[in-house]
N, C-alpha and C. Protein backbone atom coordinates (compact mmCIF):
# COMPACT_ATOMS: atom_id res chain seq x y z
N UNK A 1 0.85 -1.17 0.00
CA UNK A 1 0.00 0.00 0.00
C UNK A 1 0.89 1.23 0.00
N UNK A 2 0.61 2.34 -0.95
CA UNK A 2 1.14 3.58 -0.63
C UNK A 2 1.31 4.29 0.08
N UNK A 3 2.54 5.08 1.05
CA UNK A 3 2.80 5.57 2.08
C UNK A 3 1.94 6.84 2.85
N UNK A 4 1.38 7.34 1.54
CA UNK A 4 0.35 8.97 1.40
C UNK A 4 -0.52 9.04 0.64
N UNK A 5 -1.72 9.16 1.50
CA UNK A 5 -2.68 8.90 0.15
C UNK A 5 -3.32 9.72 0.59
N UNK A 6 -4.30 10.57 -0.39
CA UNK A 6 -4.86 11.76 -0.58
C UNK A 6 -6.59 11.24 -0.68
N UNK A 7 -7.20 12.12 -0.03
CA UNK A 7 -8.55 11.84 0.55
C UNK A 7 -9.27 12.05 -1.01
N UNK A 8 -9.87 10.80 -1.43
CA UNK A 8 -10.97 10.83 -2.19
C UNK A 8 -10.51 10.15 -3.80
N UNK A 9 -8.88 9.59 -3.40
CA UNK A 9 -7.99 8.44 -3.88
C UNK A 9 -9.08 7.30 -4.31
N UNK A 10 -9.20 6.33 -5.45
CA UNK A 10 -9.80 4.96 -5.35
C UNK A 10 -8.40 4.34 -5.32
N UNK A 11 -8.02 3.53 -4.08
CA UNK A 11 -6.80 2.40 -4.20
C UNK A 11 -7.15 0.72 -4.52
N UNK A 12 -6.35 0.10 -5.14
CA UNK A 12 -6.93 -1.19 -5.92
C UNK A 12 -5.43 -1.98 -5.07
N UNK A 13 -6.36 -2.78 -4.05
CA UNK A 13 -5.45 -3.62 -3.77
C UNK A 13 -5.69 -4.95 -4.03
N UNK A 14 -4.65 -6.01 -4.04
CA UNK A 14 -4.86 -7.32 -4.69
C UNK A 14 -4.64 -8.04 -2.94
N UNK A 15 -5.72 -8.87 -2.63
CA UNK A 15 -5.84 -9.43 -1.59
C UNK A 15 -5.61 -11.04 -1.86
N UNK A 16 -4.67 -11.86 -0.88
CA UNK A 16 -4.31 -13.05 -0.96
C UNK A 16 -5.71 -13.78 -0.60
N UNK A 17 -5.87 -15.32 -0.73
CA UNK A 17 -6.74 -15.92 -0.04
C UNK A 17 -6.72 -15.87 1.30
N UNK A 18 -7.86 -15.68 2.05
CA UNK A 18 -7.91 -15.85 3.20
C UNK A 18 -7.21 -14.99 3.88
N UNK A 19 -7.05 -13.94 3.69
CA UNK A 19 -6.60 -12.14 4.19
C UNK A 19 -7.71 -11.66 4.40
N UNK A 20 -6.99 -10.74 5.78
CA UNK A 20 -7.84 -9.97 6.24
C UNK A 20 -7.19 -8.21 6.37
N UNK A 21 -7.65 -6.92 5.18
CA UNK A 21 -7.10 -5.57 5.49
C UNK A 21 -7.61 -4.73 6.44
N UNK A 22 -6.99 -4.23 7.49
CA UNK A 22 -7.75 -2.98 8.21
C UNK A 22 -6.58 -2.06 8.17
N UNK A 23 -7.33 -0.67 8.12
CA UNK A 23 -6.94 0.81 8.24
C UNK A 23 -7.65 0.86 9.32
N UNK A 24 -6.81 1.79 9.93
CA UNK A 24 -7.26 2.49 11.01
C UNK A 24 -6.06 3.07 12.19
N UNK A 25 -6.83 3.25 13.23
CA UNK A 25 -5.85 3.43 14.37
C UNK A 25 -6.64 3.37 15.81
N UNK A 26 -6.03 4.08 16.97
CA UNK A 26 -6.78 3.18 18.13
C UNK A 26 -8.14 4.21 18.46
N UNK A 27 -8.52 5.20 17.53
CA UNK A 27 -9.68 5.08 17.73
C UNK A 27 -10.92 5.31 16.96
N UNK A 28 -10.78 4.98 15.26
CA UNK A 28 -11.32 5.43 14.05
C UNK A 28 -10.38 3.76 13.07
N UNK A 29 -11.52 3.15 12.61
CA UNK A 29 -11.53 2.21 11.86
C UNK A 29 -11.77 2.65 10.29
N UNK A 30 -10.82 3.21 9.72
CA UNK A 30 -11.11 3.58 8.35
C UNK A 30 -11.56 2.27 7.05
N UNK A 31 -10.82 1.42 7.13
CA UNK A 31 -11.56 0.48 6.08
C UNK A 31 -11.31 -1.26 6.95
N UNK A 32 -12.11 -1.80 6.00
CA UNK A 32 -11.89 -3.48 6.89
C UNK A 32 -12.42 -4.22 5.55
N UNK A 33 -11.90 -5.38 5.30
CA UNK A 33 -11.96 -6.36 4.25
C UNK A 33 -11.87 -7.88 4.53
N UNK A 34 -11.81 -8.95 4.33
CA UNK A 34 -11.67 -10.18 4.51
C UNK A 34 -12.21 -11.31 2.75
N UNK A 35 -11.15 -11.56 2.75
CA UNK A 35 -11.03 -12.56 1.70
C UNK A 35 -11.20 -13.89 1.86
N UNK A 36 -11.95 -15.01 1.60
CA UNK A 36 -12.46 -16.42 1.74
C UNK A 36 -11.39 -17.02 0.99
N UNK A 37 -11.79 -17.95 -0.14
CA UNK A 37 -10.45 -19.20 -0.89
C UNK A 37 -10.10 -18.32 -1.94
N UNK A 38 -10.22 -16.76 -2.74
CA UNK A 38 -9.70 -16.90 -3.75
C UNK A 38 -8.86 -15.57 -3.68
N UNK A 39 -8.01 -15.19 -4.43
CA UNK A 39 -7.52 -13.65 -4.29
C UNK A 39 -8.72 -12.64 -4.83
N UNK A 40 -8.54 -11.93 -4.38
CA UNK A 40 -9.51 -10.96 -4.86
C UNK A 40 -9.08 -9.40 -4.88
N UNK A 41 -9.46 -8.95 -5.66
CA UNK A 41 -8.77 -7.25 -5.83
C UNK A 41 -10.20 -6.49 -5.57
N UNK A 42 -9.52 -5.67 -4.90
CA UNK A 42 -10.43 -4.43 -3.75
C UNK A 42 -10.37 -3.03 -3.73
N UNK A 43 -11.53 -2.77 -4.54
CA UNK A 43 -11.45 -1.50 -4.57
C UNK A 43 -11.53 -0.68 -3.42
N UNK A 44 -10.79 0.22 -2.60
CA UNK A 44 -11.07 0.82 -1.65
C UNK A 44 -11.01 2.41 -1.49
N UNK A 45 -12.53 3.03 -1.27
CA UNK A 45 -12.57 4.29 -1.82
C UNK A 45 -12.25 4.96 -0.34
N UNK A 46 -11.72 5.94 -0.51
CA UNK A 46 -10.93 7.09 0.07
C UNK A 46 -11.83 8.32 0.53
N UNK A 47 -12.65 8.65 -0.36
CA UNK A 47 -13.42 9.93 -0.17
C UNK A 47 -14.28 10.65 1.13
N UNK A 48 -14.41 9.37 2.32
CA UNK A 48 -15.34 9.58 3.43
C UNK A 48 -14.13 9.63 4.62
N UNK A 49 -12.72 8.97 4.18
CA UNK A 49 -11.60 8.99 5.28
C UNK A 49 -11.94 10.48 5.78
N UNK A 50 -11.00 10.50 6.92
CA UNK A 50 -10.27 11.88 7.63
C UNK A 50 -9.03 11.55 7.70
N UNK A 51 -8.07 13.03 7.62
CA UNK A 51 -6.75 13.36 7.42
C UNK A 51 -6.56 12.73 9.05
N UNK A 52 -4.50 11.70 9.11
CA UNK A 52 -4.43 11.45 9.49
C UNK A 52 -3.08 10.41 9.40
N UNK A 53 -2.27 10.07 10.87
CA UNK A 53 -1.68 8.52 10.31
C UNK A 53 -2.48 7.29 11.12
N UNK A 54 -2.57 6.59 9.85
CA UNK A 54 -3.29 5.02 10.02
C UNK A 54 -2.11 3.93 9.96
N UNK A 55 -2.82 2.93 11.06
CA UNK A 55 -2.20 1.69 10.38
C UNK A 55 -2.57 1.36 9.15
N UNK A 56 -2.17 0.08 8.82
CA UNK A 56 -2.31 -0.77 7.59
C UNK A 56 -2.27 -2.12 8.02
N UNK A 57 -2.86 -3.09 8.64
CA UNK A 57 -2.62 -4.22 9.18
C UNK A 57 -3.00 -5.34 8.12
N UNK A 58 -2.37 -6.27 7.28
CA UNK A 58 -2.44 -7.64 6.98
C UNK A 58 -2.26 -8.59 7.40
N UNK A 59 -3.30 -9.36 7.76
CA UNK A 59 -3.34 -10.90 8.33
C UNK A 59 -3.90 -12.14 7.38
N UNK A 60 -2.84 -12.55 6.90
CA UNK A 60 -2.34 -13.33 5.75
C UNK A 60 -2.86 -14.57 6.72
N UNK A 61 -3.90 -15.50 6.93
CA UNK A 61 -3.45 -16.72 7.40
C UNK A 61 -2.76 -16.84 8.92
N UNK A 62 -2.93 -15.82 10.13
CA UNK A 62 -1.92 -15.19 10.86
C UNK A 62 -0.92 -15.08 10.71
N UNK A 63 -0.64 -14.40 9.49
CA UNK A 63 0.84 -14.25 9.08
C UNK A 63 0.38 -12.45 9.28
N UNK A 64 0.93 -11.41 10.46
CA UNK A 64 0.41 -9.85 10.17
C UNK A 64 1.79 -9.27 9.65
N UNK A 65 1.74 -8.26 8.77
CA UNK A 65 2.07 -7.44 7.99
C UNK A 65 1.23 -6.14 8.27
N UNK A 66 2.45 -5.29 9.69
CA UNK A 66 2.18 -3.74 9.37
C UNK A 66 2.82 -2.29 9.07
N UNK A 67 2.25 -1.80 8.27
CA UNK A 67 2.78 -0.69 8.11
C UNK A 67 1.95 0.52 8.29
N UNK A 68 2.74 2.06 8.17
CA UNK A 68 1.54 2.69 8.67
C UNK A 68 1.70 3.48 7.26
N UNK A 69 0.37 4.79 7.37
CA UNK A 69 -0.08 5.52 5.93
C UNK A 69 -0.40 7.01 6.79
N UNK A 70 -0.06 8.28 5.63
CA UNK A 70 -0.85 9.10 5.99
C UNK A 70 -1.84 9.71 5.32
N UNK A 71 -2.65 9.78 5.62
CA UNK A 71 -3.99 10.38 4.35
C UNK A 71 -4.00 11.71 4.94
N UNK A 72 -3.55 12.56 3.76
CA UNK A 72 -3.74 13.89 3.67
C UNK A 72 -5.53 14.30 3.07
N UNK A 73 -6.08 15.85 3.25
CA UNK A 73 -6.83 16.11 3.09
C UNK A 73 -6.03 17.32 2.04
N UNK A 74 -6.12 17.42 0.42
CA UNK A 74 -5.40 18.74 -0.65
C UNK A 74 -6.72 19.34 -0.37
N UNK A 75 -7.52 19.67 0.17
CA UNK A 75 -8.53 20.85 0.42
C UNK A 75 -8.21 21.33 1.37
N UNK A 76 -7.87 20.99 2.79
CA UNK A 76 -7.19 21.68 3.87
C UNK A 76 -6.10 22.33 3.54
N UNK A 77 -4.74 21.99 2.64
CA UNK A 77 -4.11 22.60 2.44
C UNK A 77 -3.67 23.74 1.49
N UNK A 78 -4.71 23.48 0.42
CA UNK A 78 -5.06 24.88 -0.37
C UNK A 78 -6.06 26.21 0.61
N UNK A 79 -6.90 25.32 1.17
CA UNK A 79 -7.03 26.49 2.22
C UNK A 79 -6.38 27.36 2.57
N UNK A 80 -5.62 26.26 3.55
CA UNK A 80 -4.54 27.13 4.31
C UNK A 80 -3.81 27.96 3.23
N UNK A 81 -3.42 27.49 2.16
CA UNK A 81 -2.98 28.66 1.31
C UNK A 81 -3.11 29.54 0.89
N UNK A 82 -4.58 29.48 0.51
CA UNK A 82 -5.17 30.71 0.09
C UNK A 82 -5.36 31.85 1.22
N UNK A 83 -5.69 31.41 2.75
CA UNK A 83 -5.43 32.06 3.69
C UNK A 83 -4.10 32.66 3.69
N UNK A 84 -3.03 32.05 3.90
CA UNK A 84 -1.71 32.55 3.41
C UNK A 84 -1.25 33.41 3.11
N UNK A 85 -1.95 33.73 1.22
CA UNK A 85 -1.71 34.01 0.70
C UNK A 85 -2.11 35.54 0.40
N UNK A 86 -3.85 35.54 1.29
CA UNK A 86 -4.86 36.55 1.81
C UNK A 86 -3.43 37.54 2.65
N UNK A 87 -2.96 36.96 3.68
CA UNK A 87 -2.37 37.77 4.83
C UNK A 87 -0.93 38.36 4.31
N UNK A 88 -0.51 37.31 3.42
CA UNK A 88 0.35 38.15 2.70
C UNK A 88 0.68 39.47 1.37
N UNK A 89 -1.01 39.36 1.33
CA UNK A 89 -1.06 40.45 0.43
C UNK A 89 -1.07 41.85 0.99
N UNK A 90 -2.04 41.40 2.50
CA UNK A 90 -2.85 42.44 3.44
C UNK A 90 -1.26 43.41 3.80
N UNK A 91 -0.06 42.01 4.26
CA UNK A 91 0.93 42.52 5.06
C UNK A 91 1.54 43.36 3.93
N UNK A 92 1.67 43.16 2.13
CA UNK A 92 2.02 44.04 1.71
C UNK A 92 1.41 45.32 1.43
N UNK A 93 -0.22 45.68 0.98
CA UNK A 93 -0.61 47.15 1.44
C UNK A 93 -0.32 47.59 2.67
N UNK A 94 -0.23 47.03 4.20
CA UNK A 94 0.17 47.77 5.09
C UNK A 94 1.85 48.21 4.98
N UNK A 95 2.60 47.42 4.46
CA UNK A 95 4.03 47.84 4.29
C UNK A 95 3.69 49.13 3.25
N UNK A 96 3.33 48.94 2.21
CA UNK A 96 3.30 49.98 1.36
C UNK A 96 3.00 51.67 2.14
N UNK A 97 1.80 51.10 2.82
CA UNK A 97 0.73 52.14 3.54
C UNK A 97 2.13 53.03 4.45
N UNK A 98 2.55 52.26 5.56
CA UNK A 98 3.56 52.73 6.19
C UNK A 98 4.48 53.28 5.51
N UNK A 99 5.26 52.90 4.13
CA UNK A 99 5.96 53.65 3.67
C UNK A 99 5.54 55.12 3.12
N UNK A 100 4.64 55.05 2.77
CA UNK A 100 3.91 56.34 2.01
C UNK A 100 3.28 57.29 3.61
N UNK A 101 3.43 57.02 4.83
CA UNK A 101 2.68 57.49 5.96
C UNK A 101 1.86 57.47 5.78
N UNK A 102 0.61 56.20 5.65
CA UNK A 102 -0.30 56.17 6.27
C UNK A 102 -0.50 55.40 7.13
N UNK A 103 -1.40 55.28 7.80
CA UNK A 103 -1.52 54.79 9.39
C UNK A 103 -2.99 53.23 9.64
N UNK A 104 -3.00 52.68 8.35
CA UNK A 104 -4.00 51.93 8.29
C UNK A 104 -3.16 50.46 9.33
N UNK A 105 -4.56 49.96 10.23
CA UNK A 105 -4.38 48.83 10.91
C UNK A 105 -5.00 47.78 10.34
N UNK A 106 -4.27 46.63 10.64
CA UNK A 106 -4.09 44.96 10.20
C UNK A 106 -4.34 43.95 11.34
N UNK A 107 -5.23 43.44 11.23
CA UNK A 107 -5.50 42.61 12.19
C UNK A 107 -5.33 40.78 11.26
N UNK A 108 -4.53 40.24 11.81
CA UNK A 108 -3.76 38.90 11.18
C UNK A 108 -3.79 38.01 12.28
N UNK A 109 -4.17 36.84 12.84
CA UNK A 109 -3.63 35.66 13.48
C UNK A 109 -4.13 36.68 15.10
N UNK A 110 -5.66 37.03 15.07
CA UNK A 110 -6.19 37.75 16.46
C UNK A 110 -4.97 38.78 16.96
N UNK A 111 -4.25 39.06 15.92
CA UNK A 111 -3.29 40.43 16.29
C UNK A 111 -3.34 41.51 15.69
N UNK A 112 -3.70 42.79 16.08
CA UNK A 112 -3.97 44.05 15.45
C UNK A 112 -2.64 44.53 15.29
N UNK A 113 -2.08 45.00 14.16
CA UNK A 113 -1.24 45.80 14.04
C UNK A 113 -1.24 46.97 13.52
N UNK A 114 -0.82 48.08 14.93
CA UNK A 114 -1.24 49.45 14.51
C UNK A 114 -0.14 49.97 14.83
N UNK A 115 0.74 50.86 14.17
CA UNK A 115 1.56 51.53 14.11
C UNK A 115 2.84 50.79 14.41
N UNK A 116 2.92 49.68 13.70
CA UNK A 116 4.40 48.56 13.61
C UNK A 116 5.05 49.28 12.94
N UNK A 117 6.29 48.95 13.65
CA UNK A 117 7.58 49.17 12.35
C UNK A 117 8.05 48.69 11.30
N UNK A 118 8.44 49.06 10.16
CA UNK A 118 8.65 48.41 9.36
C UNK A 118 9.84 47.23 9.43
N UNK A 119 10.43 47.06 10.57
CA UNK A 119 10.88 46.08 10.88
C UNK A 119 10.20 44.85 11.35
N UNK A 120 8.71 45.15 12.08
CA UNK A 120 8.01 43.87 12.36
C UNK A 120 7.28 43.71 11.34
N UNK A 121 6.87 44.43 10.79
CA UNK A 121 6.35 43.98 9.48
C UNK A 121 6.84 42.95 8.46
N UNK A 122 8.38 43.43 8.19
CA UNK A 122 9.42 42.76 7.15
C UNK A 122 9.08 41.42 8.05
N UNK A 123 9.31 41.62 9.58
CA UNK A 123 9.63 40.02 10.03
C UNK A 123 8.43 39.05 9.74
N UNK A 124 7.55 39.80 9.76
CA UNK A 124 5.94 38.80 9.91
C UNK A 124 6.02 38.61 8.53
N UNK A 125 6.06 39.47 7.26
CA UNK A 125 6.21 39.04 5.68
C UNK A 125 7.17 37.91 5.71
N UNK A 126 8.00 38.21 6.00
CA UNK A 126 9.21 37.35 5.48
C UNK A 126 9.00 35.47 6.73
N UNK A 127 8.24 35.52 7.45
CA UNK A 127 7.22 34.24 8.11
C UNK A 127 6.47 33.93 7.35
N UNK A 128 5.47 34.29 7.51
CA UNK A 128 4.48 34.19 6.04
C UNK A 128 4.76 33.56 4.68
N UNK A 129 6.07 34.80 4.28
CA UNK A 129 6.29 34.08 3.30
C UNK A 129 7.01 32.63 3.16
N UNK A 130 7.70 32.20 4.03
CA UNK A 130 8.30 31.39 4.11
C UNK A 130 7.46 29.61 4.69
N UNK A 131 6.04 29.98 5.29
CA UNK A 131 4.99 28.98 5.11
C UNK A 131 4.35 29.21 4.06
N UNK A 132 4.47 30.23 2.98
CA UNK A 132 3.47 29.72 1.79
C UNK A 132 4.92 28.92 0.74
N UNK A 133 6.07 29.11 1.39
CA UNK A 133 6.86 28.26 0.09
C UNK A 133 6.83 27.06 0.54
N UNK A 134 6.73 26.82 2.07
CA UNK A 134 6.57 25.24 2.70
C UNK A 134 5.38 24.77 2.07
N UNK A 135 4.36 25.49 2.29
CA UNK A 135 3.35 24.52 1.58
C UNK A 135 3.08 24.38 0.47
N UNK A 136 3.50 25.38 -0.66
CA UNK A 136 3.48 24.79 -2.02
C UNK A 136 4.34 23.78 -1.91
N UNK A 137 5.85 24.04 -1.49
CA UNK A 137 6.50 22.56 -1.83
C UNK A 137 5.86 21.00 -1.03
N UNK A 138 5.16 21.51 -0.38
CA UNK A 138 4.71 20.33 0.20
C UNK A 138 3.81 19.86 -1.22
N UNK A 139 2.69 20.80 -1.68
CA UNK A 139 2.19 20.39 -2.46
C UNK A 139 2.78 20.31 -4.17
N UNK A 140 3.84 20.75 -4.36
CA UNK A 140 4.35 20.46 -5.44
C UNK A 140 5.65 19.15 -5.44
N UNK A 141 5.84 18.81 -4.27
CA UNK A 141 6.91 18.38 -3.65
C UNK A 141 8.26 18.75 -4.42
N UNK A 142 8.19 19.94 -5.00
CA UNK A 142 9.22 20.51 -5.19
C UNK A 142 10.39 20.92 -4.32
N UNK A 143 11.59 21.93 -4.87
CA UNK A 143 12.34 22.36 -3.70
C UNK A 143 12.53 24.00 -3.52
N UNK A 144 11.91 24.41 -4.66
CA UNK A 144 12.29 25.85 -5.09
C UNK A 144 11.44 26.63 -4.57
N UNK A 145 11.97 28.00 -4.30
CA UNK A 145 10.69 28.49 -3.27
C UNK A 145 9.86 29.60 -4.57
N UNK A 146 8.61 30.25 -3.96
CA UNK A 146 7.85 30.58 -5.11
C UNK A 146 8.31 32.10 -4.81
N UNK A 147 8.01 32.85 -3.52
CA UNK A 147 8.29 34.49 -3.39
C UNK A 147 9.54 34.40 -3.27
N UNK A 148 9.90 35.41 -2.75
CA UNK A 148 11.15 36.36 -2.61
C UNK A 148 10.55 37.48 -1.93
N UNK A 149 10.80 37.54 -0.41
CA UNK A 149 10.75 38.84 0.52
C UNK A 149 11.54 39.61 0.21
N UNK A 150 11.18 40.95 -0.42
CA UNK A 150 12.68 41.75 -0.40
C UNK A 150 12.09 42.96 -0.13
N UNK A 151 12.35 44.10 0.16
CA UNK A 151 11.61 45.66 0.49
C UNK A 151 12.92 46.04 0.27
N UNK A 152 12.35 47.25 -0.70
CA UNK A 152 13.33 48.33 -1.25
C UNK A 152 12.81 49.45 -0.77
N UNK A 153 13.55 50.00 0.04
CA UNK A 153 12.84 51.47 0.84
C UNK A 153 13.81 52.63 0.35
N UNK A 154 13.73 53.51 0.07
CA UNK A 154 14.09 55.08 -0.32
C UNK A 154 14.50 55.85 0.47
């Protein structure tokens, strides 16, 4: 079975005679199967899981075989991106705002920011930016990052 599997996956596993598959963990039973005299291949749909790590338990005949899995949810994490991606825009009109003197407040992560310096600012951009390159590469499993924090001030 595959190490990461993504919620709403169909996985096709080939089951021995007389096997028995469970997913799960100690307190959410994600799938369960049992095979009689012949092999049989099993479709097992994904779409109702929750994000998570599961076992993988095979009992071949009491022969067990385990390994574990994590089922990601790619809708939670485009979320979170697009959130991200929201706060990092916000943090650049307030950088802008401050440079030009104006005095507009930002409220981000239940924190108002009113009259920051452009030093906490840079620091909170340059955070920010640095979880939206984690999570694209998570989701691109790339290595390259996508922004570049840089402020050019006058």
């Amino acid at each position: 079975m595959k190490e990461t599997i993504y919620i709403g996956e169909v996985l096709n596993e080939v089951l021995q005679p007389n096997t028995t598959i469970k997913i799960g963990n100690s307190t959410n039973t994600l799938f369960t199967h049992s095979t009689q005299d012949e092999t049989e291949s099993v479709a097992i749909d994904t779409s109702e899981w929750q994000s998570g790590y599961y076992s993988v338990v095979y009992n071949n005949n009491g022969e067990l075989t385990i390994s574990t899995v994590t089922v990601i949810d790619p809708m939670a994490q485009t979320d979170r991106l697009t959130e991200l991606q929201t706060q990092l825009d916000d943090i650049n009109k307030i950088i802008t705002a401050r440079i030009n003197g104006d005095t507009h407040t930002l409220t981000i992560n239940n924190k108002t920011l009113m009259k920051e310096d452009l030093n906490t600012l840079n620091n909170l951009k340059n955070s920010i930016t640095k979880q939206v390159n984690d999570l694209k590469r998570k989701l691109t499993k790339g290595n390259a990052g996508f922004f570049k924090s840089t402020i050019h001030c006058r």
